[in-house]
PDB file of N, CA and C in Angstrom:
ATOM      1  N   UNK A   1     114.582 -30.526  79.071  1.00  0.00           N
ATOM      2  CA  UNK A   1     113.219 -30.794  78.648  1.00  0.00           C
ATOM      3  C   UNK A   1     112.469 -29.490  78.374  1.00  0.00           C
ATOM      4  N   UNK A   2     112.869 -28.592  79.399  1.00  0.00           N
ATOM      5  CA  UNK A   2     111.945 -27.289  79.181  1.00  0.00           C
ATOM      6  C   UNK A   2     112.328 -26.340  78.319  1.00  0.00           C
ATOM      7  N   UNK A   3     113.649 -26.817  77.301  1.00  0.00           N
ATOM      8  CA  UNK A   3     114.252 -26.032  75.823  1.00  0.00           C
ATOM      9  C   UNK A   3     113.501 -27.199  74.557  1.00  0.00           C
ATOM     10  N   UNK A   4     113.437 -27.758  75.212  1.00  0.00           N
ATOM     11  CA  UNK A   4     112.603 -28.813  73.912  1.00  0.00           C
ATOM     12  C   UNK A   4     111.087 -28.417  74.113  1.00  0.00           C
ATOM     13  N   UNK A   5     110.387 -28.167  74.977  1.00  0.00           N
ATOM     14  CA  UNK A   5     108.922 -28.046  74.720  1.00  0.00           C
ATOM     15  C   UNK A   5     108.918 -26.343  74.265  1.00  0.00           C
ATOM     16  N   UNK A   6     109.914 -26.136  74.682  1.00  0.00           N
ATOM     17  CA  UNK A   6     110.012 -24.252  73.968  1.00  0.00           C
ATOM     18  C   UNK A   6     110.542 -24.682  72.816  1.00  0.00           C
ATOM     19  N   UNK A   7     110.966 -25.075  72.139  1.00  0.00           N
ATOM     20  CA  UNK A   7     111.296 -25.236  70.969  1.00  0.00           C
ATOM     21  C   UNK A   7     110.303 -25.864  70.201  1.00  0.00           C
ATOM     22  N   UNK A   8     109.550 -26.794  70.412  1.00  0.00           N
ATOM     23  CA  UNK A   8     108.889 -27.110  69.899  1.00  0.00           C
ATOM     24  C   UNK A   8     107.625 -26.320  69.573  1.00  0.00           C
ATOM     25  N   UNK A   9     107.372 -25.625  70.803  1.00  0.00           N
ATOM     26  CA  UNK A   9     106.169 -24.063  70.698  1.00  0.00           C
ATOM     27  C   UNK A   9     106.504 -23.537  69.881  1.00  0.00           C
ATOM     28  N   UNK A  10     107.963 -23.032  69.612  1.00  0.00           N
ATOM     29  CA  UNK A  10     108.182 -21.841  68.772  1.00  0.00           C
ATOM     30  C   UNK A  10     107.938 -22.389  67.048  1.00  0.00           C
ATOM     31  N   UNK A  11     108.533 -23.420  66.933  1.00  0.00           N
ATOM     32  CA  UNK A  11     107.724 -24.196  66.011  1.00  0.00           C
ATOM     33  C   UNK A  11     106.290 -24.378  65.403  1.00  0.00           C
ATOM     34  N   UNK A  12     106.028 -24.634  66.585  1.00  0.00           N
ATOM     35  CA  UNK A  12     104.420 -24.638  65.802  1.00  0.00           C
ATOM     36  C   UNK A  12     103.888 -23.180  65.485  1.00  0.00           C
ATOM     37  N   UNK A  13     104.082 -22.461  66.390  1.00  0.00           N
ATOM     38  CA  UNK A  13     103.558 -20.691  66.080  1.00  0.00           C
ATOM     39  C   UNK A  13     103.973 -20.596  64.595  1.00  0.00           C
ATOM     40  N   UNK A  14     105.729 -20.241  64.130  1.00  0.00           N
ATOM     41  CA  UNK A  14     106.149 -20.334  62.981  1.00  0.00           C
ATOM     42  C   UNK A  14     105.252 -20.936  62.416  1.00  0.00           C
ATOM     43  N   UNK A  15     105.118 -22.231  62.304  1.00  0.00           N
ATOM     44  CA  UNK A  15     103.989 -23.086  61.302  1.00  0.00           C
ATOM     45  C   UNK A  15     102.882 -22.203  61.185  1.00  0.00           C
ATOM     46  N   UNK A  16     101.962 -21.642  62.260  1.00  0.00           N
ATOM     47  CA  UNK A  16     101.174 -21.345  62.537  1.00  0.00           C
ATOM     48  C   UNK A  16     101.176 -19.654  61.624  1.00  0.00           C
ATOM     49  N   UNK A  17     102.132 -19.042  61.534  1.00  0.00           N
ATOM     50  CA  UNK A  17     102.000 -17.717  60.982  1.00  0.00           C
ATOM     51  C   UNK A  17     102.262 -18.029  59.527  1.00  0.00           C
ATOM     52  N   UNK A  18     102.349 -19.041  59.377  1.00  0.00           N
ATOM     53  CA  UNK A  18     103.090 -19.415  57.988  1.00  0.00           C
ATOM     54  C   UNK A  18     101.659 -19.298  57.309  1.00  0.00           C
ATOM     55  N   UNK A  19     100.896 -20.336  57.974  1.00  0.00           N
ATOM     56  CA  UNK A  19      99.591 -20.530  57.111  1.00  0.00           C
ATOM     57  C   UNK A  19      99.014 -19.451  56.878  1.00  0.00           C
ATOM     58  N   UNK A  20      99.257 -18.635  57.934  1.00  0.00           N
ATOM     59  CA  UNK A  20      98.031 -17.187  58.151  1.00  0.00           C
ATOM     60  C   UNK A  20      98.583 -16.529  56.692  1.00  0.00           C
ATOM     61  N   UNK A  21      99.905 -16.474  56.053  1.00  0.00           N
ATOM     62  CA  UNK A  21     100.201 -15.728  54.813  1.00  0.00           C
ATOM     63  C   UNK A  21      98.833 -16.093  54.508  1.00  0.00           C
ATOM     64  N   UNK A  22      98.586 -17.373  53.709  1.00  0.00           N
ATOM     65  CA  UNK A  22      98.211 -17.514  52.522  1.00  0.00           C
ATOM     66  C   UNK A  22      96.546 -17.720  52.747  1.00  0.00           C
ATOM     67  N   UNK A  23      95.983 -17.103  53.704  1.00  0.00           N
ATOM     68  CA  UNK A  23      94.445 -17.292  53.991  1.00  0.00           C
ATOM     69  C   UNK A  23      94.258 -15.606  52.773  1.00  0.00           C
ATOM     70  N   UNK A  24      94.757 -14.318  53.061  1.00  0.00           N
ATOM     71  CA  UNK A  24      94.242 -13.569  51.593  1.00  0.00           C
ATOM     72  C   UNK A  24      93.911 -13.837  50.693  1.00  0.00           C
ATOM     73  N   UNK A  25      94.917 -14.490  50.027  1.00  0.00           N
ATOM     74  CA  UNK A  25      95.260 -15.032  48.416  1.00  0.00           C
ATOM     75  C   UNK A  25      93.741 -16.209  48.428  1.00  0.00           C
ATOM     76  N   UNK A  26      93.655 -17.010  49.246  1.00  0.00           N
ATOM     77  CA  UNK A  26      92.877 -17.995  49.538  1.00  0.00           C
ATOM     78  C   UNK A  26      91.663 -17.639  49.682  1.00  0.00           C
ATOM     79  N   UNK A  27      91.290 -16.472  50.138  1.00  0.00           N
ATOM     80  CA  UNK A  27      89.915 -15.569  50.270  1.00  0.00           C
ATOM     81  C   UNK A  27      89.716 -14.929  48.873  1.00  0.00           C
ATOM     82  N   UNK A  28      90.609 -14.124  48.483  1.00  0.00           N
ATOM     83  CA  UNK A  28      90.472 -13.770  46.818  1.00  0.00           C
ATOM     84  C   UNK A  28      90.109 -15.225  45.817  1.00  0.00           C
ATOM     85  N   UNK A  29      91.013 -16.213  46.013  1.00  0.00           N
ATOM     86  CA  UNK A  29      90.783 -16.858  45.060  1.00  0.00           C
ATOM     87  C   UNK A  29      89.000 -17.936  44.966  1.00  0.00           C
ATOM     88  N   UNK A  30      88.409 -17.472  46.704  1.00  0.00           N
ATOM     89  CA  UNK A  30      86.638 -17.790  47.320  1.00  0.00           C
ATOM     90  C   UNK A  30      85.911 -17.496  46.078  1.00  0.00           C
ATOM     91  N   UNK A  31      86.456 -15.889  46.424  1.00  0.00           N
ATOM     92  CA  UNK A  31      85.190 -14.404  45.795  1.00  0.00           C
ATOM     93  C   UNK A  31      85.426 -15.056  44.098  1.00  0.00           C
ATOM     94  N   UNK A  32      86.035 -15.340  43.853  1.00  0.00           N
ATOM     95  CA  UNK A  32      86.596 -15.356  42.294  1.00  0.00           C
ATOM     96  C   UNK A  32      85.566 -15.855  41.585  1.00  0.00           C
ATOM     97  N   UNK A  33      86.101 -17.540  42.502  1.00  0.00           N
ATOM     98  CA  UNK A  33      84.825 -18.726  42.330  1.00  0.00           C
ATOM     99  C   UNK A  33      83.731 -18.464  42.548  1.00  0.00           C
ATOM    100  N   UNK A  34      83.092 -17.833  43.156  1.00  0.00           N
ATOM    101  CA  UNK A  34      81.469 -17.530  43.529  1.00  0.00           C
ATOM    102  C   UNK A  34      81.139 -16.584  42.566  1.00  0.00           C
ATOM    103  N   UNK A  35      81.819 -15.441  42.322  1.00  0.00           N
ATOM    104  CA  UNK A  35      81.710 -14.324  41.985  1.00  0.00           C
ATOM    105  C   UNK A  35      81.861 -14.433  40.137  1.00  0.00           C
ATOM    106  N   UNK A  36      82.476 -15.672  39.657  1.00  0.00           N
ATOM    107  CA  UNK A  36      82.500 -15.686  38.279  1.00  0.00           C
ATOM    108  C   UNK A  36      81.639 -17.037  38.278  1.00  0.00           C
ATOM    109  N   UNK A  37      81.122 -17.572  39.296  1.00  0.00           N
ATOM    110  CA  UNK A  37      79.958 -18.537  39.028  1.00  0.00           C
ATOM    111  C   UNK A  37      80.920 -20.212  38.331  1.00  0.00           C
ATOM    112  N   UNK A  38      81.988 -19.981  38.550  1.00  0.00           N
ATOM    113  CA  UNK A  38      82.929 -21.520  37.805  1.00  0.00           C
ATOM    114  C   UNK A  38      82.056 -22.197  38.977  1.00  0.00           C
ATOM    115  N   UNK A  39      81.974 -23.407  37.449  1.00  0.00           N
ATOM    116  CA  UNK A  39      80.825 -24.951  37.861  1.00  0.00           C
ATOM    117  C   UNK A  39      82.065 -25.906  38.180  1.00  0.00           C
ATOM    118  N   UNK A  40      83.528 -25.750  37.384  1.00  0.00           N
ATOM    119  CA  UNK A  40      84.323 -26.711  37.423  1.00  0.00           C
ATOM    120  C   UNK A  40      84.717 -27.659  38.770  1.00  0.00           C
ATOM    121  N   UNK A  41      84.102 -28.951  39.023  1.00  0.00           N
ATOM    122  CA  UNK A  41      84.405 -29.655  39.959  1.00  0.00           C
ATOM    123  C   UNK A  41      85.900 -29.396  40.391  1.00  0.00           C
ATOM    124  N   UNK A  42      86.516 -30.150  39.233  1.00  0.00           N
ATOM    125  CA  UNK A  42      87.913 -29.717  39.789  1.00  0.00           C
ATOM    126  C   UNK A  42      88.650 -29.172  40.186  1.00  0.00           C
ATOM    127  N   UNK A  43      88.062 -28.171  39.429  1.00  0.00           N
ATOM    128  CA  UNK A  43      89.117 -26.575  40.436  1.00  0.00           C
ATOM    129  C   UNK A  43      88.801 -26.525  41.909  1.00  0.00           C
ATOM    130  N   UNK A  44      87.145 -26.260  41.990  1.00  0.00           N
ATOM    131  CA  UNK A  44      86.485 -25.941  43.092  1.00  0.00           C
ATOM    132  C   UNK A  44      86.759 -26.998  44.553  1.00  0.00           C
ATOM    133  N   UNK A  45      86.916 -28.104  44.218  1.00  0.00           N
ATOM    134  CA  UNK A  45      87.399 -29.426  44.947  1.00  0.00           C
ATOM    135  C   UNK A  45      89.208 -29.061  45.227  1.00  0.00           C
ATOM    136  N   UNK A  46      90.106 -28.941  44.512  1.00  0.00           N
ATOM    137  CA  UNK A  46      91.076 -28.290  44.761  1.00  0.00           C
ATOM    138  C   UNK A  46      91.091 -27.201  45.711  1.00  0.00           C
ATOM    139  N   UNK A  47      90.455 -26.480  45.229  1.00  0.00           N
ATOM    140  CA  UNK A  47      90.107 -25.352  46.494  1.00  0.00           C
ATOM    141  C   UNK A  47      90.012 -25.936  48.267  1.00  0.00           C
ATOM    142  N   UNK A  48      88.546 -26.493  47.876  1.00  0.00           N
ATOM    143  CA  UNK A  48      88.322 -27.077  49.024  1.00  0.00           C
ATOM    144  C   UNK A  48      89.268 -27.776  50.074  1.00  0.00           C
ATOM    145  N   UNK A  49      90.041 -28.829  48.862  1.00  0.00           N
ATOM    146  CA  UNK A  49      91.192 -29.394  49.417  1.00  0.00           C
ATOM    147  C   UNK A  49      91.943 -29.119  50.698  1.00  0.00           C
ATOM    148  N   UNK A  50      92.418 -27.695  49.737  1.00  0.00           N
ATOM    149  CA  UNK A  50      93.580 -26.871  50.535  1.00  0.00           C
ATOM    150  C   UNK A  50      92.754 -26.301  51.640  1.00  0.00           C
ATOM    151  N   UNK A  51      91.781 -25.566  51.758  1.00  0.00           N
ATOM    152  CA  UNK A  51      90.660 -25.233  52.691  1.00  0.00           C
ATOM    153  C   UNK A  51      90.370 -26.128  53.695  1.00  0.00           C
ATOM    154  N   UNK A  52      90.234 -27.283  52.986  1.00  0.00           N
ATOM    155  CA  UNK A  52      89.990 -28.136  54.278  1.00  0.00           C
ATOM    156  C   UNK A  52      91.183 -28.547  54.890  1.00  0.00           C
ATOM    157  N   UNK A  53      91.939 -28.554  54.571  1.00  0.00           N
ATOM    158  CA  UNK A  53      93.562 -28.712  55.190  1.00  0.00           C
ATOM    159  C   UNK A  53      93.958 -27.924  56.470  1.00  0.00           C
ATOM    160  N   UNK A  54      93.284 -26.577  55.851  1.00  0.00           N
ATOM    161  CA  UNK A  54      94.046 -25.341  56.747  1.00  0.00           C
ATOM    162  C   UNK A  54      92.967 -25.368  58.366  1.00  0.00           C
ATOM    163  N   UNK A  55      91.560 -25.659  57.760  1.00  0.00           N
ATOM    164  CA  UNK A  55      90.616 -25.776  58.821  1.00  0.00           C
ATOM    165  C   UNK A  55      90.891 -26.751  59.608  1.00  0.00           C
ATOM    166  N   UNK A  56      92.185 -28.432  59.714  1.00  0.00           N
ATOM    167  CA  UNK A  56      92.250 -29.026  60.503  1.00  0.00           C
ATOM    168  C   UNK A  56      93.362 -28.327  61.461  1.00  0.00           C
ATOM    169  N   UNK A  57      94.101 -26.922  60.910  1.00  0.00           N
ATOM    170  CA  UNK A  57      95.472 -26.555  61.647  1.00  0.00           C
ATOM    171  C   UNK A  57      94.285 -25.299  62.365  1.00  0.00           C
ATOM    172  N   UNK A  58      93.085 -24.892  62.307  1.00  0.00           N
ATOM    173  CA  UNK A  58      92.536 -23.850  62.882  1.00  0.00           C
ATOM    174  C   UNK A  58      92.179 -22.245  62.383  1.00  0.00           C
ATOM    175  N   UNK A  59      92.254 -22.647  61.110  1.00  0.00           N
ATOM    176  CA  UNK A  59      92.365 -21.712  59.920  1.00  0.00           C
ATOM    177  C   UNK A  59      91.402 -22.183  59.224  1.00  0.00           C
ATOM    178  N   UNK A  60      90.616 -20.817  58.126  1.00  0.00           N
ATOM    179  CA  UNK A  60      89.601 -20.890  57.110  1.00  0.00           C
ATOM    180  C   UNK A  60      88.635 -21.533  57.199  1.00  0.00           C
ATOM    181  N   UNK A  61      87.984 -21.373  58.560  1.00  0.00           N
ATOM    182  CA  UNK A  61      86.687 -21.715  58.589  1.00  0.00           C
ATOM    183  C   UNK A  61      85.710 -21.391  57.764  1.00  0.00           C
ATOM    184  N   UNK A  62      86.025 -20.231  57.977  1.00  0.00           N
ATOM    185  CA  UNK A  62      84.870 -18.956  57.393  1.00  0.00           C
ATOM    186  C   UNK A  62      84.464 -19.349  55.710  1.00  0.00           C
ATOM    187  N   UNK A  63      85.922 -19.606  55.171  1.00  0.00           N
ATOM    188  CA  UNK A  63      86.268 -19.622  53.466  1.00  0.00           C
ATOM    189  C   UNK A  63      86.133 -21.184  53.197  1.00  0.00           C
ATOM    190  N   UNK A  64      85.999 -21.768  54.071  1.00  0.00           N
ATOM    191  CA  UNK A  64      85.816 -23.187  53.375  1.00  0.00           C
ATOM    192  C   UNK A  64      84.181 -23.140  53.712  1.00  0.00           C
ATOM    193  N   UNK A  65      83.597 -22.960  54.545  1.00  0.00           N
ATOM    194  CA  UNK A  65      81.766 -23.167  54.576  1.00  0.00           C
ATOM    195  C   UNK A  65      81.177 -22.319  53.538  1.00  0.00           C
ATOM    196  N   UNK A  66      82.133 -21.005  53.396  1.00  0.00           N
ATOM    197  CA  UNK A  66      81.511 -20.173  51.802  1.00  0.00           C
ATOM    198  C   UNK A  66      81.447 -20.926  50.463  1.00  0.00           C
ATOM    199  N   UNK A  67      82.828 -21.191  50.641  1.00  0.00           N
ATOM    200  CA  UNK A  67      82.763 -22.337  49.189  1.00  0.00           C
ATOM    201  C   UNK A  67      81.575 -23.444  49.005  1.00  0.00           C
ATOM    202  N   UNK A  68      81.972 -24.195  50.071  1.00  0.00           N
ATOM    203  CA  UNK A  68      81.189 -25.215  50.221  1.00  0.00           C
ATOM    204  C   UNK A  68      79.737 -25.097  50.189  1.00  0.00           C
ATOM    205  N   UNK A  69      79.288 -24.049  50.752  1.00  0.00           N
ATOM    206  CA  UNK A  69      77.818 -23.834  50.481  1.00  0.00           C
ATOM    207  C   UNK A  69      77.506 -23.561  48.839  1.00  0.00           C
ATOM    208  N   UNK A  70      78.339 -23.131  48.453  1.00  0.00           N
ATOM    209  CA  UNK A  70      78.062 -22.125  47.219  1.00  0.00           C
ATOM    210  C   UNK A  70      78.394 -23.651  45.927  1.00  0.00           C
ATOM    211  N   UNK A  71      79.318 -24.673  46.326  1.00  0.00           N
ATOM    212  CA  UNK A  71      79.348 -25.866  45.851  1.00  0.00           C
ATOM    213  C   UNK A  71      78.438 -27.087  45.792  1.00  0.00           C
ATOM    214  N   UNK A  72      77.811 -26.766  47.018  1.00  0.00           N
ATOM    215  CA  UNK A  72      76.457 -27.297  47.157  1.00  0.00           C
ATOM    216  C   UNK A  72      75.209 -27.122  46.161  1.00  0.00           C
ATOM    217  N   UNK A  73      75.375 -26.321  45.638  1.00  0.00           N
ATOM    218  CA  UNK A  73      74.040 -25.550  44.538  1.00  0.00           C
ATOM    219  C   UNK A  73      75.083 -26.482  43.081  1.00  0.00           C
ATOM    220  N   UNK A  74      76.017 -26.698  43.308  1.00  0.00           N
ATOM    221  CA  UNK A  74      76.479 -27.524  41.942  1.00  0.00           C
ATOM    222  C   UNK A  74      76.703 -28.959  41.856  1.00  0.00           C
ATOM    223  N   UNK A  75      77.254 -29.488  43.077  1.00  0.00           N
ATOM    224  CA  UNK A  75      76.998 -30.892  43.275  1.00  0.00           C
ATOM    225  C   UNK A  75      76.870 -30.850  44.908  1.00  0.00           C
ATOM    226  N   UNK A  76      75.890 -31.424  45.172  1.00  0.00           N
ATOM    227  CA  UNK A  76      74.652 -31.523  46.241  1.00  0.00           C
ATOM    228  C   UNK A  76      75.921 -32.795  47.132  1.00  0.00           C
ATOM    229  N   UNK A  77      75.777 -33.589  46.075  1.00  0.00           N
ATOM    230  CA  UNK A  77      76.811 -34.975  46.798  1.00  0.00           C
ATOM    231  C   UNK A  77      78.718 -34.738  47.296  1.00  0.00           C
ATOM    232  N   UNK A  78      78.662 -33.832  45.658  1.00  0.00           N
ATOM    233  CA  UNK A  78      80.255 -33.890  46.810  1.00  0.00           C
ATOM    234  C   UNK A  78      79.995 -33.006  47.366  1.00  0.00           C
ATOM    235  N   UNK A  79      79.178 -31.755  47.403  1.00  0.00           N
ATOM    236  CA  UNK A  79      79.532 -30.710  48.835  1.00  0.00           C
ATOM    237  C   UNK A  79      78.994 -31.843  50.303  1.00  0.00           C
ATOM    238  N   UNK A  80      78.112 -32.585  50.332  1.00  0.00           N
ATOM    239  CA  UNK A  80      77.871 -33.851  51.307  1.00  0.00           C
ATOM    240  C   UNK A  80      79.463 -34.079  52.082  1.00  0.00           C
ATOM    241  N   UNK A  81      80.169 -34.914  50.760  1.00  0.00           N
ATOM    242  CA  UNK A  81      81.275 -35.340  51.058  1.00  0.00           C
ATOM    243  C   UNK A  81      82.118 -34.738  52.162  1.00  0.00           C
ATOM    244  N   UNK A  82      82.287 -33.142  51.116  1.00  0.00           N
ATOM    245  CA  UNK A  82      83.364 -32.276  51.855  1.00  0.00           C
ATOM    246  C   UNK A  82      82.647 -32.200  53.610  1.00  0.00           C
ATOM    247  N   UNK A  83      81.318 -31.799  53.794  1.00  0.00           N
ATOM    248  CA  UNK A  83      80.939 -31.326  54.950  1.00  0.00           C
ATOM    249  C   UNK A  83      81.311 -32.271  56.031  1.00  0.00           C
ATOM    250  N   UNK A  84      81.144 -33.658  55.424  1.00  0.00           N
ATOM    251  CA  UNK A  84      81.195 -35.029  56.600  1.00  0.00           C
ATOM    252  C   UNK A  84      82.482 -34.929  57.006  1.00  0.00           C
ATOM    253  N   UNK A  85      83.810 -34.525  55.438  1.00  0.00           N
ATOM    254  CA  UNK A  85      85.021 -34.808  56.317  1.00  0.00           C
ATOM    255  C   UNK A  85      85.341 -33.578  57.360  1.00  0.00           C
ATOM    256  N   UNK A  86      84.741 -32.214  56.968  1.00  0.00           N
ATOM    257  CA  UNK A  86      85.470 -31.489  57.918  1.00  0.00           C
ATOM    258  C   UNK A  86      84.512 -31.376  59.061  1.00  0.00           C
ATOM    259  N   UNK A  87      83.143 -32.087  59.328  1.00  0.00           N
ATOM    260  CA  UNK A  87      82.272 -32.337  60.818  1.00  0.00           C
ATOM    261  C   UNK A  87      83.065 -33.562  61.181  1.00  0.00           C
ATOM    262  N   UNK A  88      83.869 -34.422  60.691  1.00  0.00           N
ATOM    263  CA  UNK A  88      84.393 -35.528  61.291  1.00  0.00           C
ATOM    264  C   UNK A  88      85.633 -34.890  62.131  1.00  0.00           C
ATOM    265  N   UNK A  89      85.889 -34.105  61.613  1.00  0.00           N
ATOM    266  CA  UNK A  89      87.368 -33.453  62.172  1.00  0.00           C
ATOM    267  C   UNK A  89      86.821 -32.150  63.075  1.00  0.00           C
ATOM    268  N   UNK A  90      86.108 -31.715  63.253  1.00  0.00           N
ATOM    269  CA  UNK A  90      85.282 -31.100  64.533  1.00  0.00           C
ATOM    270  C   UNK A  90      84.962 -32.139  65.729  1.00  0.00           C
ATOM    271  N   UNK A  91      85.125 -33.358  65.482  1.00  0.00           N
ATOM    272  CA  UNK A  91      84.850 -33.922  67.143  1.00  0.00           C
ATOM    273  C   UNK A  91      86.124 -34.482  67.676  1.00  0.00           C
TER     274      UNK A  91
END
C-alpha cells in the first residue's frame, strides 16, 4: 500500500511540473492579448479556457484574473461567466 500511495505522489508532482512548463508561454501569450488590445471573443475565451483549467490543478491564478479583467471591458457578460466558474471552484 505504501508503494502505491508513493507512486501515486510521484505522479501527481510529474503532472504537477508538467503544467508549470507551459504557465511562460501562457503569460506571453496574456501580455500579447492585452497589449495588442484583440477584442476577439474567441481567441480570448480559448485562452481563458486553458487558464481556467490550470487554476483548478493550482496554477495561473495570477494570468487568468489579468485576462479576465481586461475581458471584462469587452464583454461584461462572458467575463461574468468565466468569474462564477472559477469562484465556484474556489469553494
Amino acid at each position: 500500500m505504501e508503494q502505491l500511495q508513493s507512486d501515486i505522489s510521484q505522479l501527481i508532482q510529474s503532472f504537477n511540473e508538467s503544467l508549470k512548463k507551459h504557465l511562460p508561454a501562457l503569460s506571453v501569450e496574456v501580455e500579447k492579448l492585452i497589449s495588442e488590445m484583440i477584442t476577439d471573443k474567441n481567441t480570448i475565451e480559448n485562452t481563458l479556457d486553458v487558464l481556467l483549467s490550470l487554476t483548478m490543478h493550482g496554477f495561473a491564478d495570477d494570468l487568468f484574473i489579468k485576462l479576465l479583467e481586461y475581458y471584462k471591458t469587452i464583454n461584461a457578460d462572458g467575463a461574468l461567466f468565466y468569474w462564477n466558474e472559477y469562484d465556484a471552484d474556489e469553494d
